[in-house]
Protein backbone atom coordinates (compact mmCIF):
# COMPACT_ATOMS: atom_id res chain seq x y z
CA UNK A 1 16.82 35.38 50.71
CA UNK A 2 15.77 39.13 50.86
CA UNK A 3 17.45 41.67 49.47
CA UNK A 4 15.74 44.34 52.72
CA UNK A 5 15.87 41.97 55.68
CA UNK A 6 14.61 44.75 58.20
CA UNK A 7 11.62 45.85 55.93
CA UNK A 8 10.23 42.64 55.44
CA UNK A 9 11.14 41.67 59.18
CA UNK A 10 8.68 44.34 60.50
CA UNK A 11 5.97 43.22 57.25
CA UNK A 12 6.50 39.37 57.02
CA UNK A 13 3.47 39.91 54.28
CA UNK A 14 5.93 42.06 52.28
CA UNK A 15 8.17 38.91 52.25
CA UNK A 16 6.08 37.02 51.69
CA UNK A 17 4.62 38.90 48.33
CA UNK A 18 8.59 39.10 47.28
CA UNK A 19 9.09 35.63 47.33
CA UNK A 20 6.16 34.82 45.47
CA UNK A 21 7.18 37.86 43.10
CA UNK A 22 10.55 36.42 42.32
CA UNK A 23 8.56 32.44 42.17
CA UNK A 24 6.97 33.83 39.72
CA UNK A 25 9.41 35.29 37.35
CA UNK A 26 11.21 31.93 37.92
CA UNK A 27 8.82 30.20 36.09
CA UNK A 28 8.24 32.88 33.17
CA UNK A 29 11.81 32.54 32.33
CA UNK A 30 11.87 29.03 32.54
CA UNK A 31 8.40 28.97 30.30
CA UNK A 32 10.09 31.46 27.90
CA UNK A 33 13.43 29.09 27.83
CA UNK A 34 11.20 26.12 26.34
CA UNK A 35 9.12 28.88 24.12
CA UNK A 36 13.08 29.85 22.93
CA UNK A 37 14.16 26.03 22.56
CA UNK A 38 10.98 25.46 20.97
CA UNK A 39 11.51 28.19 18.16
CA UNK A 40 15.18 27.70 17.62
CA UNK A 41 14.35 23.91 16.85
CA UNK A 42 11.60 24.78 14.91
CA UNK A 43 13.65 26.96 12.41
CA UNK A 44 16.26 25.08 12.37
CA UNK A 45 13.61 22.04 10.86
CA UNK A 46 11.90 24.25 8.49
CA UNK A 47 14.16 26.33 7.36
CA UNK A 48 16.12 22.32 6.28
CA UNK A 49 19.87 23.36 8.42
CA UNK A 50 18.77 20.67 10.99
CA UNK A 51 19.97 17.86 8.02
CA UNK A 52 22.99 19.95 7.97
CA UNK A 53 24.01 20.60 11.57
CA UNK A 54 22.96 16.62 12.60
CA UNK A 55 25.15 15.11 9.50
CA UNK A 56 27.95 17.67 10.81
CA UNK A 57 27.46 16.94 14.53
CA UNK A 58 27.38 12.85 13.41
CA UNK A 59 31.27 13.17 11.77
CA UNK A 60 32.20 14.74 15.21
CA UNK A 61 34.25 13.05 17.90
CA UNK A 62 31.03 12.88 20.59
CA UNK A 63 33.45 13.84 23.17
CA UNK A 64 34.49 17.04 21.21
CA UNK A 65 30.75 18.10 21.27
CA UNK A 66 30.37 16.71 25.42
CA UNK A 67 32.64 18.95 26.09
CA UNK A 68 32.07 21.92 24.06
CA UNK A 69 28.20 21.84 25.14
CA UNK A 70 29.74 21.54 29.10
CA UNK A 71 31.67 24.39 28.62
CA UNK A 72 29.28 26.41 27.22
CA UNK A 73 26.68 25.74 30.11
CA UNK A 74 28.99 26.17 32.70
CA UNK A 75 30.22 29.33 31.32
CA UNK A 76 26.97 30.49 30.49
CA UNK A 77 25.47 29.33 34.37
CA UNK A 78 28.62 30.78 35.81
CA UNK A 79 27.83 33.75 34.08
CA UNK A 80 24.27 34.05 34.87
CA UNK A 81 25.02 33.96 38.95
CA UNK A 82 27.90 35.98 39.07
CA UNK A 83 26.87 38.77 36.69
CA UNK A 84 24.63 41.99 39.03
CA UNK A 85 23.95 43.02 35.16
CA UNK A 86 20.77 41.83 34.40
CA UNK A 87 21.42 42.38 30.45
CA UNK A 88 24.31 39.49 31.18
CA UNK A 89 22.32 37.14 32.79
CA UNK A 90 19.61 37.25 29.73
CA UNK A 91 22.52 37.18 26.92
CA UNK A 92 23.98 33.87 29.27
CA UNK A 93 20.38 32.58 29.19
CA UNK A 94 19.90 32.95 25.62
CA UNK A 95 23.40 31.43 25.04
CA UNK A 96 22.36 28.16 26.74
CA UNK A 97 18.94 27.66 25.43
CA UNK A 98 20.54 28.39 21.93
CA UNK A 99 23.57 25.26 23.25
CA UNK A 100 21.03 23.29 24.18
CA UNK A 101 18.94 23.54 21.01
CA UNK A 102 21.69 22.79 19.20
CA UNK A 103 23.00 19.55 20.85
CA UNK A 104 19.86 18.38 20.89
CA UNK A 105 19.21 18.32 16.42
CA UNK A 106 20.79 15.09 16.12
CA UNK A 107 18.99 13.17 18.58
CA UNK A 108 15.48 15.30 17.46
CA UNK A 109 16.80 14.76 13.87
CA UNK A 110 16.75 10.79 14.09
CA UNK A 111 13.59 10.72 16.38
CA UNK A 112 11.99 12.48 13.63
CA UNK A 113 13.09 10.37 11.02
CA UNK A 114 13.30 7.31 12.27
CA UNK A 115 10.71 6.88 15.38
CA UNK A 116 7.14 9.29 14.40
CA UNK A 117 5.98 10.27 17.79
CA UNK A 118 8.37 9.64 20.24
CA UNK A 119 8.90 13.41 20.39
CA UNK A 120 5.60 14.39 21.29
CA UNK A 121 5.12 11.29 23.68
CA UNK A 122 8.72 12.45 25.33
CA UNK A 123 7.67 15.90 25.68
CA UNK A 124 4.45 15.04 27.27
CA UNK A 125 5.84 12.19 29.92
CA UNK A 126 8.61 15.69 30.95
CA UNK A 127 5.80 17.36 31.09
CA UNK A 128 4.12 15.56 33.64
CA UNK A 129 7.06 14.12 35.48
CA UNK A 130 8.64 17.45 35.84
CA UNK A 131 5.52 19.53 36.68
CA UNK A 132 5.00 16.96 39.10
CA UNK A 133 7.99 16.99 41.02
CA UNK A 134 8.10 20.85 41.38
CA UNK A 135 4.15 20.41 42.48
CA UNK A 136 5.70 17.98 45.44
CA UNK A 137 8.54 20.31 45.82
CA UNK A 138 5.92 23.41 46.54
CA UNK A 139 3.21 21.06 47.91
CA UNK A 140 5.25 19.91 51.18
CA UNK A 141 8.10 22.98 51.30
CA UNK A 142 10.33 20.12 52.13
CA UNK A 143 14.34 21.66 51.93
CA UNK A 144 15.69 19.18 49.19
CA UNK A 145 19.44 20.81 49.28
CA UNK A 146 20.20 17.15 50.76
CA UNK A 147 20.33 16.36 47.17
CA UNK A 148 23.03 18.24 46.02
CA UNK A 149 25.70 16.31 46.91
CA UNK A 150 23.94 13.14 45.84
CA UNK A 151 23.72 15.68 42.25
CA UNK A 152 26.98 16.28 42.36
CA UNK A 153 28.65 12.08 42.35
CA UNK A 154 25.85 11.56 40.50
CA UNK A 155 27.10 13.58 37.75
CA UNK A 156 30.66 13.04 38.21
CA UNK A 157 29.61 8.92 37.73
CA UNK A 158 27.90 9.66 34.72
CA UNK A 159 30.37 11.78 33.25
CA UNK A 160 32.48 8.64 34.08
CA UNK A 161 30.00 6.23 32.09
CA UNK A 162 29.81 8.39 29.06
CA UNK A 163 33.66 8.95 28.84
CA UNK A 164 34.26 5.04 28.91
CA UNK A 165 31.61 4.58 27.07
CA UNK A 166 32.79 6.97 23.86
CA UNK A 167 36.66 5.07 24.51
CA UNK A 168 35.92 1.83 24.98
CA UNK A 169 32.57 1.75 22.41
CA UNK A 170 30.26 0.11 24.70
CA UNK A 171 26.76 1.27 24.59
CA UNK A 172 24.86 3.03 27.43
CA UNK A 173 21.60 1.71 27.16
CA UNK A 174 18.43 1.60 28.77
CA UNK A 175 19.36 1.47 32.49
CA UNK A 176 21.58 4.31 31.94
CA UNK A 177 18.90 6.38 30.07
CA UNK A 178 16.20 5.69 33.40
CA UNK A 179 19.12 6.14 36.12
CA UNK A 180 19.68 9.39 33.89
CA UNK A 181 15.97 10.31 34.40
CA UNK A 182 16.18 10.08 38.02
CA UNK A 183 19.32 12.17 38.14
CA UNK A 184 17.29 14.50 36.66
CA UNK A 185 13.91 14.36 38.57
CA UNK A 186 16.23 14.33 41.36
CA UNK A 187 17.41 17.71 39.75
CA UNK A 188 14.35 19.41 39.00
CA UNK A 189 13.20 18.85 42.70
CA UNK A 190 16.17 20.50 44.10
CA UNK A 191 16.14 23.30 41.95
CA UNK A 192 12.30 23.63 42.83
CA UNK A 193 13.77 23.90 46.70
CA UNK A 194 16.41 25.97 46.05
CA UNK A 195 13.67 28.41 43.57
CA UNK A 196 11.61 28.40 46.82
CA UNK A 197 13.91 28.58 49.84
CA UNK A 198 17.48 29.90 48.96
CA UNK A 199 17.83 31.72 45.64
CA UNK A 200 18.68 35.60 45.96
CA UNK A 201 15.65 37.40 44.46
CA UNK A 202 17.27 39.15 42.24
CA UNK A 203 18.72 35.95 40.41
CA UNK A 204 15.18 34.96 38.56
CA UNK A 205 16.90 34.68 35.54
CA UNK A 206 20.01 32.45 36.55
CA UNK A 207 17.84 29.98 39.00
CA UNK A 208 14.89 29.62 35.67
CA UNK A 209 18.41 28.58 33.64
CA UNK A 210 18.94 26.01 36.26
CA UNK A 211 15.59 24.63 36.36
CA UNK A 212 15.44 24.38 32.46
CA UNK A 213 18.79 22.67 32.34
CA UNK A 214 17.37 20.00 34.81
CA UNK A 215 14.16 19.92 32.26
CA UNK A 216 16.14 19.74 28.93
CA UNK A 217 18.28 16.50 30.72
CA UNK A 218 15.07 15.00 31.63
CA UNK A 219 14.12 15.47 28.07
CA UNK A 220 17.02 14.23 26.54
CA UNK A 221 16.66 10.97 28.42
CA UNK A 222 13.09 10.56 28.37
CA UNK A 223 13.54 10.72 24.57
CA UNK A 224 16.17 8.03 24.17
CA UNK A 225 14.38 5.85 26.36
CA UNK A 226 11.14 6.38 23.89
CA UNK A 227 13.38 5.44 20.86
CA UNK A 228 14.96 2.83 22.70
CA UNK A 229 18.14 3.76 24.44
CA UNK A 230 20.43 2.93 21.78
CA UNK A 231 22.24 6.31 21.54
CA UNK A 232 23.99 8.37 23.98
């Protein structure tokens, strides 16, 4: 989507250079996300509040922090593509990674404690199943916007599961954890489509939030698999 249609109409080089332009600053945001959610973890571990926030998270109602984390990114998203301040859409990004670094102590808390190395392994098999999927999704051009309403009951069913499962105490295991990666591959590859095909060029920042979301989730499950799928 350009932003000077009649321009780049009589140079469809020019258009060309844009897209790969905005491409680009995609994927430096979405690099400097992880870089952020990489630091924020990082002093929240050595500077010993990680104990502190996971024993506080672990006396919550899991449903209180679902939702508050939801709200958060969907403020924060909403935020992001709605705001023409580009100031906004940074603070919403930093928001989010700072959420998602958050909701994500306890689980890196017991890993660390309880399972040496599943991090790193975790963080490598994202690695290569998410670079991957966005090398398929600029490899063949293919549109993938097919997927979002697939993305959309997808979530709504596993919003479902996790509800039920936090009422009626039954655990989600490993089926749900590798469903849960697929929802998210299925993610990262429509983002990918969307990054290349449909995004307005002057929403860098909002679509990189969107592809790191789909990364973190892939994360998240990829790392309870590792440590066995016994936690939500």
């Amino acid at each position: 989507m350009n932003q000077f249609p009649m321009n780049n109409a009589a140079y469809p080089g020019a258009a060309m250079d844009s897209r790969s332009l905005f491409i680009s600053r995609v994927y430096t945001h979405v690099v400097g996300g992880i870089l952020g959610f990489v630091l924020v973890e990082m002093a929240l571990f050595e500077s010993g509040l990680a104990g502190s926030v996971a024993r506080y998270m672990f006396g919550l109602p899991w449903m209180l922090i679902l939702g508050a984390f939801m709200v958060t990114g969907w403020l924060a998203t909403r935020t992001a593509q709605s705001s023409a301040s580009i100031g906004m859409q940074y603070f919403s990004y930093a928001v989010y990674v700072v959420a998602e670094a958050l909701i994500f102590v306890p689980l890196l808390y017991i890993a660390n404690a309880k399972a040496p190395g599943t991090i790193q392994s975790a963080t490598l098999i994202t690695a290569l199943g998410a670079g991957g999927l966005m090398f398929v999704a600029h490899r063949t051009r293919k549109d993938f916007s097919f997927l979002r309403a697939i993305l959309l009951w997808g979530g709504v069913l596993a919003l479902v599961a996790i509800i039920g499962g936090a009422i009626f105490g039954f655990q989600l295991g490993t089926w749900f954890s590798v469903a849960m990666i697929g929802f998210a591959g299925a993610a990262v590859l429509y983002d990918t489509s969307n990054i290349i095909h449909a995004y307005p060029e002057d929403r860098y920042v909002s679509a990189a939030m969107q592809l790191f979301a789909s990364i973190a989730l892939m994360f998240w499950y990829v790392l309870r698999l590792t440590m066995g799928g016994s936690r939500r």
